[in-house]
C-alpha atoms as a PDB file:
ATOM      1  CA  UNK A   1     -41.651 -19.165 -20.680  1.00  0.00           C
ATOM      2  CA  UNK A   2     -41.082 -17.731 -17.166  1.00  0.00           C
ATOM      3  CA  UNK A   3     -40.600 -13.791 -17.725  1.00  0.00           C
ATOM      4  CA  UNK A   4     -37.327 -12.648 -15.631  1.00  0.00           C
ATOM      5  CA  UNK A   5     -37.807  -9.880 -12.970  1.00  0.00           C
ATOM      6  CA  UNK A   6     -35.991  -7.029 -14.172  1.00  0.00           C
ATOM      7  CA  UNK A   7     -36.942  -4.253 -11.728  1.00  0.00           C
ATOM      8  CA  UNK A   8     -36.778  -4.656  -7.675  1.00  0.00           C
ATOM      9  CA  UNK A   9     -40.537  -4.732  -6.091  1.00  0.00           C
ATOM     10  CA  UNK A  10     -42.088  -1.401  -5.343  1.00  0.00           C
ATOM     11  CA  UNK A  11     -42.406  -1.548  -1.795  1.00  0.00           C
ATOM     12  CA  UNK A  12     -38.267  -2.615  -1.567  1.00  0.00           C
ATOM     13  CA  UNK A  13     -36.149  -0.591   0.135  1.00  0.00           C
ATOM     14  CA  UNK A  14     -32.217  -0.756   0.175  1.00  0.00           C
ATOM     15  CA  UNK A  15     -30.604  -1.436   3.353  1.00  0.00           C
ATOM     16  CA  UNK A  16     -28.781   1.572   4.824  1.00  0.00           C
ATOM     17  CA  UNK A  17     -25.467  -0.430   4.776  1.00  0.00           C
ATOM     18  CA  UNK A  18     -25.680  -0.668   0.841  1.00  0.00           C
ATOM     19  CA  UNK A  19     -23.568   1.010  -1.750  1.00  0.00           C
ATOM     20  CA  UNK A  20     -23.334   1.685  -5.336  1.00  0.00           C
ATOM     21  CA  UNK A  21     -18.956   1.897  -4.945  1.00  0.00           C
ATOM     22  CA  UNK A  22     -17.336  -1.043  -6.669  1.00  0.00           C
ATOM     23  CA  UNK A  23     -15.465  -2.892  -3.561  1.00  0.00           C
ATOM     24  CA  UNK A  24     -11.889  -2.119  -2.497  1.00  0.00           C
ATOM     25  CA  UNK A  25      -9.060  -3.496  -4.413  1.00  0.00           C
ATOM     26  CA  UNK A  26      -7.212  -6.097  -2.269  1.00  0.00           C
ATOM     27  CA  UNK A  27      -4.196  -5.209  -0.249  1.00  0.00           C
ATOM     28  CA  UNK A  28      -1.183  -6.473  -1.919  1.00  0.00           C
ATOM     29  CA  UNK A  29       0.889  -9.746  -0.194  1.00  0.00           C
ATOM     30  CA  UNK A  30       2.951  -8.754   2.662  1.00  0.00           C
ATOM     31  CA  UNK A  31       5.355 -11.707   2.173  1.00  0.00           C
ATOM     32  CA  UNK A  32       9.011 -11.217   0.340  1.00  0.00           C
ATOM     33  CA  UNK A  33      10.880 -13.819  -0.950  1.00  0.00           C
ATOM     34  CA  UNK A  34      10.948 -17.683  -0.209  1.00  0.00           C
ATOM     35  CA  UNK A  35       7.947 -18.783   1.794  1.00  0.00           C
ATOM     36  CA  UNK A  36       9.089 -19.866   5.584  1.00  0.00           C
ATOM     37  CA  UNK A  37       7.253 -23.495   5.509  1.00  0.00           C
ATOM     38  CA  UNK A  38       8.489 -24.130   2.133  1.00  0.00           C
ATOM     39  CA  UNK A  39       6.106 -23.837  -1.016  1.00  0.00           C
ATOM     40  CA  UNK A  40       2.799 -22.874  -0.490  1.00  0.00           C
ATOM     41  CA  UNK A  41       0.424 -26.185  -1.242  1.00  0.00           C
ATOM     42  CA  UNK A  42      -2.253 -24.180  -2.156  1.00  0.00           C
ATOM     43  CA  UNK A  43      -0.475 -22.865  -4.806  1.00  0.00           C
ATOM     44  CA  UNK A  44       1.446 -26.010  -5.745  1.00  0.00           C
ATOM     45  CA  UNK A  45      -1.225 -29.002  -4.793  1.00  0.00           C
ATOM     46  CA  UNK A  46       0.768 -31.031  -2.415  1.00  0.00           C
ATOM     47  CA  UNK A  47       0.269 -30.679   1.485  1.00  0.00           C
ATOM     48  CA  UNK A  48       3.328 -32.431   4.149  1.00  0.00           C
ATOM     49  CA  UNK A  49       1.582 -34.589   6.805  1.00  0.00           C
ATOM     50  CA  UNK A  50       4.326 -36.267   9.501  1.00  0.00           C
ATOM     51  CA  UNK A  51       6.810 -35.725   6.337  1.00  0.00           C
ATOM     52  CA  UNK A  52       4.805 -37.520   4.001  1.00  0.00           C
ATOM     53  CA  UNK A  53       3.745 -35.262   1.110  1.00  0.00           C
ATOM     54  CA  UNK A  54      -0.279 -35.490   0.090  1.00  0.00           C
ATOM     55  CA  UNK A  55      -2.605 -34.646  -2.309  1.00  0.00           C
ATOM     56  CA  UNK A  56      -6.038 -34.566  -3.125  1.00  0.00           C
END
C-alpha cells in the first residue's frame, strides 16, 4: 500500500498570494422579478434556437 503524503515537503514554501481566510461569500443576484428573455434554460433545461426550443 502506497502511504499518503500528509505533510508539505520541507523545502516548500507558500506563495505570497496565499491565504488561510475561507473565500468570500458570493454577491447575491442583482435581478428582480421575471427574467427579460423568458426562463432561464440553465435553470429549466430547454434553450430557444430560431424559435425552436432545444435540449440536450
Amino acid at each position: 500500500m502506497t502511504q499518503r503524503a500528509t505533510q508539505r515537503p520541507a523545502d516548500f514554501v507558500k506563495p505570497a498570494h496565499w491565504t488561510n481566510e475561507p473565500a468570500p461569500k458570493p454577491a447575491p443576484s442583482k435581478q428582480q422579478g421575471p427574467e427579460p428573455d423568458g426562463l432561464s434554460p440553465t435553470r429549466y433545461g430547454d434553450w430557444v434556437k430560431d424559435g425552436i426550443a432545444i435540449d440536450f
